[in-house]
N, C-alpha and C. Protein backbone atom coordinates (compact mmCIF):
# COMPACT_ATOMS: atom_id res chain seq x y z
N UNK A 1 -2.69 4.90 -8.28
CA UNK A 1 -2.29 3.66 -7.67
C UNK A 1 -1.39 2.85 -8.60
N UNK A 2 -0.53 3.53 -9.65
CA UNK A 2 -0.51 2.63 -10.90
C UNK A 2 1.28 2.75 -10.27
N UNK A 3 1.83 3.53 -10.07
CA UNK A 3 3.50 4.11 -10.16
C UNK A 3 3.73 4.35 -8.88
N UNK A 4 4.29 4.51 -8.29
CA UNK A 4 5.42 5.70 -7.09
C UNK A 4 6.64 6.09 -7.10
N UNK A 5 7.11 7.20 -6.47
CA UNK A 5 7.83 7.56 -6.35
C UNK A 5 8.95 7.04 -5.44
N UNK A 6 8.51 6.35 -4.46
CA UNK A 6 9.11 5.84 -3.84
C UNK A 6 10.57 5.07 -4.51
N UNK A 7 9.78 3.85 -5.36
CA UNK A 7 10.97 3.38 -5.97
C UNK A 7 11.16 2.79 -7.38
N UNK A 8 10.34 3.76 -8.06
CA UNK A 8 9.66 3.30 -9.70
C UNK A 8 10.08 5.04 -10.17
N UNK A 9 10.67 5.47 -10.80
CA UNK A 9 10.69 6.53 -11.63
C UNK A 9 9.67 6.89 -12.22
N UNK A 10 8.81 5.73 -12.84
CA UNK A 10 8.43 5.73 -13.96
C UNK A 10 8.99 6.19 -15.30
N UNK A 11 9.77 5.73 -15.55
CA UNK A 11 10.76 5.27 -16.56
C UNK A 11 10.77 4.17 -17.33
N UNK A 12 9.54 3.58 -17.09
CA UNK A 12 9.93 2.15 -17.64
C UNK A 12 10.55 1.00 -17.35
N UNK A 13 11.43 1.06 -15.91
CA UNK A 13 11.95 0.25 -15.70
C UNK A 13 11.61 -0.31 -14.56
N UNK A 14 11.91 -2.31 -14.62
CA UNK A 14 10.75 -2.83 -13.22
C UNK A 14 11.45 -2.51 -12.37
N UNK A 15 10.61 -2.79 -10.65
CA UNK A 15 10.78 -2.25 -9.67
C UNK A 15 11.72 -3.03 -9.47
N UNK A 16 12.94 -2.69 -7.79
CA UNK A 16 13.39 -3.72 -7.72
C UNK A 16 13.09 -4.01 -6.42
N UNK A 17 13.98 -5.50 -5.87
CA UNK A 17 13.85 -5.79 -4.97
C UNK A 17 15.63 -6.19 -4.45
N UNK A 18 16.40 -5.68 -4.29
CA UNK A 18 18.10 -5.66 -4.09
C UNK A 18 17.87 -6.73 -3.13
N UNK A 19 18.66 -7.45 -2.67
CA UNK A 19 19.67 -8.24 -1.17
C UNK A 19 19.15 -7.83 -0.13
N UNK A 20 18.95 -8.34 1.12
CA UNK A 20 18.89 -7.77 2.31
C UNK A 20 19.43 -8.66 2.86
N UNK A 21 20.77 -8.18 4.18
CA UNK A 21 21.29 -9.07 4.56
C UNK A 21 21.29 -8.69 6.55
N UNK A 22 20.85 -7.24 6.54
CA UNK A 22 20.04 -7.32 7.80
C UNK A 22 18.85 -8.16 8.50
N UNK A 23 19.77 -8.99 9.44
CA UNK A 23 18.62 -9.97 9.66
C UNK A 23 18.54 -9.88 10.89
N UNK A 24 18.65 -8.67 11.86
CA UNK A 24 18.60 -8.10 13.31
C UNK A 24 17.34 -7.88 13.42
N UNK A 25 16.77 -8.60 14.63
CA UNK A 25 15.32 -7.60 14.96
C UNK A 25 15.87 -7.10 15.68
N UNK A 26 14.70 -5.82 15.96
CA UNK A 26 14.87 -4.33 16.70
C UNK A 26 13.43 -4.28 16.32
N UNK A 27 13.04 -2.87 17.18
CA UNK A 27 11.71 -2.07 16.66
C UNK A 27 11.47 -1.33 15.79
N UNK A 28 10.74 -1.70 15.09
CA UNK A 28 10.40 -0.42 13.88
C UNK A 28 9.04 0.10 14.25
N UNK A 29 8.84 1.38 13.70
CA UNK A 29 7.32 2.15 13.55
C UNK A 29 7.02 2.11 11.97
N UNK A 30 6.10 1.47 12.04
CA UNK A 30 5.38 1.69 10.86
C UNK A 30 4.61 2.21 10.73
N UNK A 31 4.32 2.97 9.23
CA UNK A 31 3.78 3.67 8.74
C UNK A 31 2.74 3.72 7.12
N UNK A 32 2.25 4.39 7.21
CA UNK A 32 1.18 3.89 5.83
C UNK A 32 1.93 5.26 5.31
N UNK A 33 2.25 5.28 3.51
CA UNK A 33 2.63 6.69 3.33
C UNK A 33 1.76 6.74 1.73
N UNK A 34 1.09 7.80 1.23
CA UNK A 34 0.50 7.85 -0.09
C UNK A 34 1.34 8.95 -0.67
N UNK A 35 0.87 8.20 -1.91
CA UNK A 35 1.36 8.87 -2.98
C UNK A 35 0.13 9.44 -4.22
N UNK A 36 0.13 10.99 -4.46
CA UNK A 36 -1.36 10.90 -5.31
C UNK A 36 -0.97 11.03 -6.50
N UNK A 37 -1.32 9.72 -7.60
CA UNK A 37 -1.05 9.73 -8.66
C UNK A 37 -1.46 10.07 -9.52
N UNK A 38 -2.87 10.47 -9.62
CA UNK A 38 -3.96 11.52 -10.21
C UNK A 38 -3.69 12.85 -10.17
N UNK A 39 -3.26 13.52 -9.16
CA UNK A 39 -3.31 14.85 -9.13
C UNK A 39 -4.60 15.31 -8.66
N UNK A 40 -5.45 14.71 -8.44
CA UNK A 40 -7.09 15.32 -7.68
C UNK A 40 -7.31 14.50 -6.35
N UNK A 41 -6.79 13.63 -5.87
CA UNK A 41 -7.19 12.70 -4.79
C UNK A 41 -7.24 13.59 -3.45
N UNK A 42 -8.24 13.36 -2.46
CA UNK A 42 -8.46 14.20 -1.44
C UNK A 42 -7.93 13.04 -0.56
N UNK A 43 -8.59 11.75 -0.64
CA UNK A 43 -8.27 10.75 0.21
C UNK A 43 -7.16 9.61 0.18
N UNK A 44 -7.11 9.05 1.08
CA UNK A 44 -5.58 8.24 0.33
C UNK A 44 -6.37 6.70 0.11
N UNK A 45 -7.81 6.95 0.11
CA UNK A 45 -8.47 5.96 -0.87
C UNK A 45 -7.80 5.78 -1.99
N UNK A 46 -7.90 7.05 -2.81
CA UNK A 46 -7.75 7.02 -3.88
C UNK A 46 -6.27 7.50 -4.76
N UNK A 47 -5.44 7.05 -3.74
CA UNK A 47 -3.94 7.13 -3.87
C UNK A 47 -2.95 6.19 -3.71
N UNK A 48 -1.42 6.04 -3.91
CA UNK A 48 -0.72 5.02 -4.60
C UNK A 48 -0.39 4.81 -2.86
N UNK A 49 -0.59 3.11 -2.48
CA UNK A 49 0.14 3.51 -1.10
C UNK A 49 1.64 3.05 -0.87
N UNK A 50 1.84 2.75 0.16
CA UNK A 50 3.25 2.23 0.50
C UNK A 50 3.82 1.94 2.17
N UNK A 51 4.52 0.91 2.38
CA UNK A 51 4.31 0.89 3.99
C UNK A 51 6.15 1.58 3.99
N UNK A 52 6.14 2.18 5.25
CA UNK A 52 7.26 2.57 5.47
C UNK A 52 8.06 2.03 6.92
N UNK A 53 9.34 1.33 6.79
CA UNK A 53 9.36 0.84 8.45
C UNK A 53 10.85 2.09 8.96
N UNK A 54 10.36 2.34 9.99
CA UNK A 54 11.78 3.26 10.10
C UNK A 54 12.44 2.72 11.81
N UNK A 55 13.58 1.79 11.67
CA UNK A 55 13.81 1.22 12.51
C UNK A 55 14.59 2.06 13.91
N UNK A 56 14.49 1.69 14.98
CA UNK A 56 15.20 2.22 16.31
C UNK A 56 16.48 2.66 15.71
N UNK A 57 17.29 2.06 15.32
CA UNK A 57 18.15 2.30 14.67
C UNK A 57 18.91 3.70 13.18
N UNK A 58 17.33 3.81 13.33
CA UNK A 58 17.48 4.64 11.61
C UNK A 58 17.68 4.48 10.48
N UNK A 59 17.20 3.29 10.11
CA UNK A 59 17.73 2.53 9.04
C UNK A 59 16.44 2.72 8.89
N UNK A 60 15.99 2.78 7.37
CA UNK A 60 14.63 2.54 6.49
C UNK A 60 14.54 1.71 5.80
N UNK A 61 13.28 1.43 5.91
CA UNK A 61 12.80 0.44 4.54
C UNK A 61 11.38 0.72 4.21
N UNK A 62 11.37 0.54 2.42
CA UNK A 62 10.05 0.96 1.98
C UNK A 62 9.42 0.03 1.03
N UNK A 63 8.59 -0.62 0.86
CA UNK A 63 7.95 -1.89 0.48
C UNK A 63 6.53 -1.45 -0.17
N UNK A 64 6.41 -2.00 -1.72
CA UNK A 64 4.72 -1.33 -1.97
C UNK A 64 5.01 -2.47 -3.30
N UNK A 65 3.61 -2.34 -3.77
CA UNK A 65 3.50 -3.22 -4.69
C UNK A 65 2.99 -2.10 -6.07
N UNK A 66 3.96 -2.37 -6.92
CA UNK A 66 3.88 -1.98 -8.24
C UNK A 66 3.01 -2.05 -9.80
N UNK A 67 2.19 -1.76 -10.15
CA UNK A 67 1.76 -1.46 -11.38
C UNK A 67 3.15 -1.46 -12.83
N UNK A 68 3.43 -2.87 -12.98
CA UNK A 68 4.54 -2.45 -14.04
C UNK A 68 4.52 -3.28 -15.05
N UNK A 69 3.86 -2.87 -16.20
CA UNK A 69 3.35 -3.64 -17.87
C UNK A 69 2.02 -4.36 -17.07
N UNK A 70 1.03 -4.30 -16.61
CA UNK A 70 0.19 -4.72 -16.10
C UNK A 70 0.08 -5.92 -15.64
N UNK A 71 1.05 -6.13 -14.68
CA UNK A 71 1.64 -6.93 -13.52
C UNK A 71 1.66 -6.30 -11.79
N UNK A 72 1.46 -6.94 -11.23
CA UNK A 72 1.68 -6.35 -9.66
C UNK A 72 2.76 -6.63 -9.38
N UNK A 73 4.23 -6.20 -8.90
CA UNK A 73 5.24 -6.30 -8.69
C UNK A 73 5.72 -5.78 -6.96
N UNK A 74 6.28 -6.40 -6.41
CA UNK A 74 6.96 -6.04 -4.83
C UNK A 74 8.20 -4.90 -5.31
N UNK A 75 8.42 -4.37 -4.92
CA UNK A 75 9.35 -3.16 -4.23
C UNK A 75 9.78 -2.92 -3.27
N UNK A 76 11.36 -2.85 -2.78
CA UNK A 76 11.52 -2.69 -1.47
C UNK A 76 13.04 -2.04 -2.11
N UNK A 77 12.86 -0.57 -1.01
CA UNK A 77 14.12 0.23 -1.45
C UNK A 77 14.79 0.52 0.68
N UNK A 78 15.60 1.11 0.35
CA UNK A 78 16.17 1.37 2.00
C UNK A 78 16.21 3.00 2.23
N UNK A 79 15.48 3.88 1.30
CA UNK A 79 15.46 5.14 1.25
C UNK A 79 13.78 5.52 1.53
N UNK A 80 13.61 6.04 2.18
CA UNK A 80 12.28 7.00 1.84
C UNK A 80 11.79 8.36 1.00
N UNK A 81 11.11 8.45 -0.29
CA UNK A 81 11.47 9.78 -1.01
C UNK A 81 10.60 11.22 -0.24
N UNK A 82 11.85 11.94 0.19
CA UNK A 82 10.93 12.82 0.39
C UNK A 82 9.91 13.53 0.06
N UNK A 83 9.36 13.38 -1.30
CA UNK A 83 7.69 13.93 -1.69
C UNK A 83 6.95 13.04 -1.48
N UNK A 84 6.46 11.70 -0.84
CA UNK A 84 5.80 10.87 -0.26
C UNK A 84 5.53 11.82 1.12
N UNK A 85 4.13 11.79 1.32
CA UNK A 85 3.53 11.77 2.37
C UNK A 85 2.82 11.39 3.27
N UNK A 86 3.35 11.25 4.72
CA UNK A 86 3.08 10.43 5.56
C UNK A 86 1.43 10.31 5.71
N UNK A 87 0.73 9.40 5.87
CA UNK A 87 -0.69 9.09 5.98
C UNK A 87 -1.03 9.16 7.21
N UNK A 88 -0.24 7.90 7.92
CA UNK A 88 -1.03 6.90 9.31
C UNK A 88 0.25 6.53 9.79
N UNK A 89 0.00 6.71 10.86
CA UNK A 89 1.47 6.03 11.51
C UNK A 89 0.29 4.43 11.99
N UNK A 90 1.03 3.20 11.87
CA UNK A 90 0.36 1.86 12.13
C UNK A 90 0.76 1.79 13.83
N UNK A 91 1.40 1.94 14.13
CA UNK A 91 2.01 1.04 15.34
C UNK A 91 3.43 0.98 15.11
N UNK A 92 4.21 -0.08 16.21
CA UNK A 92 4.96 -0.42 16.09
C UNK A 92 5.78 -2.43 16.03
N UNK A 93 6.84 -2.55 15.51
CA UNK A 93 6.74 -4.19 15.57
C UNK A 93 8.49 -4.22 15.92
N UNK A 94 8.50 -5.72 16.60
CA UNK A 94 9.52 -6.20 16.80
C UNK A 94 9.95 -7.13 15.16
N UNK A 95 11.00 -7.03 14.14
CA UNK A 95 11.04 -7.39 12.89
C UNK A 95 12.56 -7.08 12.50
N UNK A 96 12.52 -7.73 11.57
CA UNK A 96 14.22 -7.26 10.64
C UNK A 96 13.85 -6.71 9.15
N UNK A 97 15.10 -6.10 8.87
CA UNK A 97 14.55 -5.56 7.35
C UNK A 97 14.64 -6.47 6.61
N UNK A 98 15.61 -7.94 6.56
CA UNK A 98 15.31 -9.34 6.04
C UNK A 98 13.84 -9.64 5.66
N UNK A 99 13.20 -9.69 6.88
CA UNK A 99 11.76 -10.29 7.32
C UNK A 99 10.78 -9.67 6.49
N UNK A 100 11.35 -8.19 6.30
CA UNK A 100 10.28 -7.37 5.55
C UNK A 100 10.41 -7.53 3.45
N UNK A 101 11.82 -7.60 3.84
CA UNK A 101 12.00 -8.11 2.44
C UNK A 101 11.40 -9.58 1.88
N UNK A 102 11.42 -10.71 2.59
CA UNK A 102 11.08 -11.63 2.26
C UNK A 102 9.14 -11.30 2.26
N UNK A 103 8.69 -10.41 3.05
CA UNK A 103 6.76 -10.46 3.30
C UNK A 103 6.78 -10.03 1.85
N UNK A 104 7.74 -8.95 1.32
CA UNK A 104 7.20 -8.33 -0.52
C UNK A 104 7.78 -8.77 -0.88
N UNK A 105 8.64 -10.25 -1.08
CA UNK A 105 8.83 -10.92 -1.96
C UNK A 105 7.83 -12.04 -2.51
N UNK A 106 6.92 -12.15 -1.00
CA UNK A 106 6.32 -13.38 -0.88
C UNK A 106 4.76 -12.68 -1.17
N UNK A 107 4.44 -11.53 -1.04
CA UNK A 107 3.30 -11.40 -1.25
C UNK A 107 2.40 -12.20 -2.06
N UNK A 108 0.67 -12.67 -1.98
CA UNK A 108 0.66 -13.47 -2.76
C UNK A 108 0.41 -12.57 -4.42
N UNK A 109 0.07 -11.77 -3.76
CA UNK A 109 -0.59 -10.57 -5.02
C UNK A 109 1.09 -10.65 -6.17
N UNK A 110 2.03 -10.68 -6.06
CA UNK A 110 3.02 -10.38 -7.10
C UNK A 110 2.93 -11.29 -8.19
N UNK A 111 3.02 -11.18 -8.90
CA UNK A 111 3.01 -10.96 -10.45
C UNK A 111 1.48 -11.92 -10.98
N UNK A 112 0.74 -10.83 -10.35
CA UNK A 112 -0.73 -10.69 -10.66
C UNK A 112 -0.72 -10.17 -11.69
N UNK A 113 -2.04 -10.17 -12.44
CA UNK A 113 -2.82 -9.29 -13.25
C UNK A 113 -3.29 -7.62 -12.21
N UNK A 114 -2.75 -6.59 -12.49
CA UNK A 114 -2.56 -5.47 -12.00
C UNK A 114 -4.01 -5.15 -12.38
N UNK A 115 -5.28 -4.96 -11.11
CA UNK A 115 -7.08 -4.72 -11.60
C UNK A 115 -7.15 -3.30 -10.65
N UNK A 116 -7.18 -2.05 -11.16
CA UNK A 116 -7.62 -1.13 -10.42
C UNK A 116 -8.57 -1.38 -9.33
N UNK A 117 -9.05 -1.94 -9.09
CA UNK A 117 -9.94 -2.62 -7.95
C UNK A 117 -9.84 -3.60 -6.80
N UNK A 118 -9.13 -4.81 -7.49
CA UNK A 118 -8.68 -5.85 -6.84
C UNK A 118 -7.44 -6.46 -6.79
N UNK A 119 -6.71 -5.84 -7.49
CA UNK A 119 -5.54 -6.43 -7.39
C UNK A 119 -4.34 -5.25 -7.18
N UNK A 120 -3.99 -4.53 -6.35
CA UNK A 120 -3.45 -3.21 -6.65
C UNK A 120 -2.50 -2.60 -5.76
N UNK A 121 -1.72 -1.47 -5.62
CA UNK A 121 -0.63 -1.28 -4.17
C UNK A 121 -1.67 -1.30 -2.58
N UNK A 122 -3.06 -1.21 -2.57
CA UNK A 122 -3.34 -0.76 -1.38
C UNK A 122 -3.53 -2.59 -0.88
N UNK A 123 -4.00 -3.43 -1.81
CA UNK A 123 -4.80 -4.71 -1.44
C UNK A 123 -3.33 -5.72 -1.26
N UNK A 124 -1.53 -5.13 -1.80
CA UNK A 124 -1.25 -5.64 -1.76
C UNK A 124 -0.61 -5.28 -0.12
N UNK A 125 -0.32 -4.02 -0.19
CA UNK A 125 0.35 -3.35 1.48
C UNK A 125 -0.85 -3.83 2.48
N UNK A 126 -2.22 -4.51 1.85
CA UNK A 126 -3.32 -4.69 3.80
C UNK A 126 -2.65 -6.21 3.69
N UNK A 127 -2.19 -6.79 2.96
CA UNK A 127 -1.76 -8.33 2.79
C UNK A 127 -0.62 -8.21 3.96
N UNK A 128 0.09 -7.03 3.93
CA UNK A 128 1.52 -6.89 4.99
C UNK A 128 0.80 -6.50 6.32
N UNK A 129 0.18 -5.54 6.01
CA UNK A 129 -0.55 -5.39 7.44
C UNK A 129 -1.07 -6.23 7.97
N UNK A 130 -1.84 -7.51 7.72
CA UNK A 130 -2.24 -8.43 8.39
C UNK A 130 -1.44 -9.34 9.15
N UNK A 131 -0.46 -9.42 7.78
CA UNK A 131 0.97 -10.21 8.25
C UNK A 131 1.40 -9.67 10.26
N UNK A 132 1.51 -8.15 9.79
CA UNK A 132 1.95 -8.12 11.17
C UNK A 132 1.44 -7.57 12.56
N UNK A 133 -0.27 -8.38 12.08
CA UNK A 133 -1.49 -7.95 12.98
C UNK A 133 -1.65 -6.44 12.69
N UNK A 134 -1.61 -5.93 12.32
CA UNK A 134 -2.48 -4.61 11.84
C UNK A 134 -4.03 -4.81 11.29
N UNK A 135 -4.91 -3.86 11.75
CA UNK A 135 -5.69 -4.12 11.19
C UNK A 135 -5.57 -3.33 9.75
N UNK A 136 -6.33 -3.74 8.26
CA UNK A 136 -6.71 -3.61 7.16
C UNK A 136 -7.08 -1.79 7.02
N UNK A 137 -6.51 -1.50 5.87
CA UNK A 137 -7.05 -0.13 5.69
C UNK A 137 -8.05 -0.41 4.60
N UNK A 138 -8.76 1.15 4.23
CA UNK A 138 -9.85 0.86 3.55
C UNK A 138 -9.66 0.75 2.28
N UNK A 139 -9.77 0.09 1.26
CA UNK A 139 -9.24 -0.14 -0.23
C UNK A 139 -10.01 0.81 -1.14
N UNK A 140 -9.93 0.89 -2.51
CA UNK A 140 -10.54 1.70 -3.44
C UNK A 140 -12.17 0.79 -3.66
N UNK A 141 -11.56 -0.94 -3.64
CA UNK A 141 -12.80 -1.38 -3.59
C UNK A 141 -13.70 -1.14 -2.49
N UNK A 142 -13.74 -0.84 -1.17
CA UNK A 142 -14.60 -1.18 -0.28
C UNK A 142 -14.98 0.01 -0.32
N UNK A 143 -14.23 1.18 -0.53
CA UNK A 143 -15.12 2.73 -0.83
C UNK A 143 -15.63 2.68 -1.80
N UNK A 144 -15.40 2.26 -2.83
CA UNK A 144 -16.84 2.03 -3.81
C UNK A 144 -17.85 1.04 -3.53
N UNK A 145 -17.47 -0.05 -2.38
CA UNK A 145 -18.75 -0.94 -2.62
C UNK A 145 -20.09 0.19 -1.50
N UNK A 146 -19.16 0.33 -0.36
CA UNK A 146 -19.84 1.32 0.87
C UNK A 146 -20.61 2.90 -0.24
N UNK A 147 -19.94 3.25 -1.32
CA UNK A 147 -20.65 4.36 -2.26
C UNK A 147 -21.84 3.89 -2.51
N UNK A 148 -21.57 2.34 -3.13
CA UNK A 148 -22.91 2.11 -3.49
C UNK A 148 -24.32 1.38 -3.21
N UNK A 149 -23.84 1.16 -1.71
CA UNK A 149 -24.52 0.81 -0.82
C UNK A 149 -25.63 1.74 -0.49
N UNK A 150 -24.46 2.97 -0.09
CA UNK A 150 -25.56 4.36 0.33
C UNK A 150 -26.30 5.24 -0.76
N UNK A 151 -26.22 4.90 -1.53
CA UNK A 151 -26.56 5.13 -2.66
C UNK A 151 -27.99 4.47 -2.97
N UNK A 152 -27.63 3.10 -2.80
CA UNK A 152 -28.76 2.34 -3.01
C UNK A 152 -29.76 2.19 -1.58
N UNK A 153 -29.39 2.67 -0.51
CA UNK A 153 -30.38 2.91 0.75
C UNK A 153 -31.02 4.22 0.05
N UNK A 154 -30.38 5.22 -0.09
CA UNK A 154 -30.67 6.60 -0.46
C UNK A 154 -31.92 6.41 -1.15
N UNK A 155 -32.35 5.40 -2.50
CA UNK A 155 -32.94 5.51 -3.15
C UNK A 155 -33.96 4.53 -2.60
N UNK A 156 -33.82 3.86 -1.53
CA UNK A 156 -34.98 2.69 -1.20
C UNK A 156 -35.48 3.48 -0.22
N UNK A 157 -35.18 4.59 0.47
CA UNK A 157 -35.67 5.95 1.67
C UNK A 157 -36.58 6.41 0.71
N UNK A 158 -35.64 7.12 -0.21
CA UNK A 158 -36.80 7.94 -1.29
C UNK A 158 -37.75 7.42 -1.47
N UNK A 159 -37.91 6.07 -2.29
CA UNK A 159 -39.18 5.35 -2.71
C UNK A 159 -40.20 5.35 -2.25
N UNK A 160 -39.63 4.73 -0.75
CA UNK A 160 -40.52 4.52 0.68
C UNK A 160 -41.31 6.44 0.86
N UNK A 161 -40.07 7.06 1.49
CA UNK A 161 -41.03 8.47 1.04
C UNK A 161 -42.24 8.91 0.86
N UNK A 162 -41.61 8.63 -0.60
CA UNK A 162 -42.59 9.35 -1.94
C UNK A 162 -44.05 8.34 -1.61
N UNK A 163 -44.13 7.13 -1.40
CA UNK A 163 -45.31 6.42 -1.87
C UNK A 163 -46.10 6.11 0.03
């Protein structure tokens, strides 16, 4: 969840956020797309995310929030990389690529303290999803809090059980 490919090399250098001077609505489909930055992730819990809008038109835009010197940073490129893979398709919205540029400029999460947990690309992309009525995907935090929930039933069954 720390880098992507999308529009960070990882090179060292911050993400950017260029001009947008498309300020047409049209329809876009959006999309949830992960990226696994571990190399072991089964779920895209536990992977870098990124929203993707790909307009009627054919024009792209790709928006995620960045891990860069341990800061949360917005990103928005007009390319999609092809080794990103598609997750979830969201729906679709009436929007401009302006509109989308200004939601990851404005996120409130940017230039946070970057918390593997709480502050991170998935908590900053459900901030966009809400924006445009989507419902929330599941974060790294809420699969660990739901781990240790069942975890902790697991062991109050047992108890009960045993005695």
């Amino acid at each position: 969840m720390s880098s992507s490919s999308f529009s960070y090399s990882g090179n060292g250098e911050r993400p950017t956020v260029p001009p947008e001077y498309d300020c047409v609505q049209r329809q876009a489909k959006v999309s949830l797309y992960d990226y696994d930055t571990t190399g072991v992730s089964l779920s895209s819990t536990y992977k870098h995310w990124a929203l993707v809008f790909e307009f009627e038109d054919g024009a792209v835009r790709v928006i995620e929030g960045i891990n860069f010197r341990g800061l949360l940073l917005p990103s928005f490129t007009k390319v999609k990389d092809p080794s990103t893979k598609f997750n979830l398709r969201k729906g679709s919205v009436t929007t401009s690529p302006k509109r989308i540029r200004n939601l990851a400029l404005n996120n409130p999460y940017n230039n946070k303290t970057y918390n593997v947990l709480t502050c991170n690309c998935q908590t900053w992309i459900n901030v966009i999803l809400k924006e445009f009525g989507f419902g929330e995907e599941t974060t790294l935090i809420e699969q660990a809090v739901w781990a240790l929930a069942a975890v902790a039933v697991g062991i109050f069954i047992g108890r009960r059980a045993i005695t």
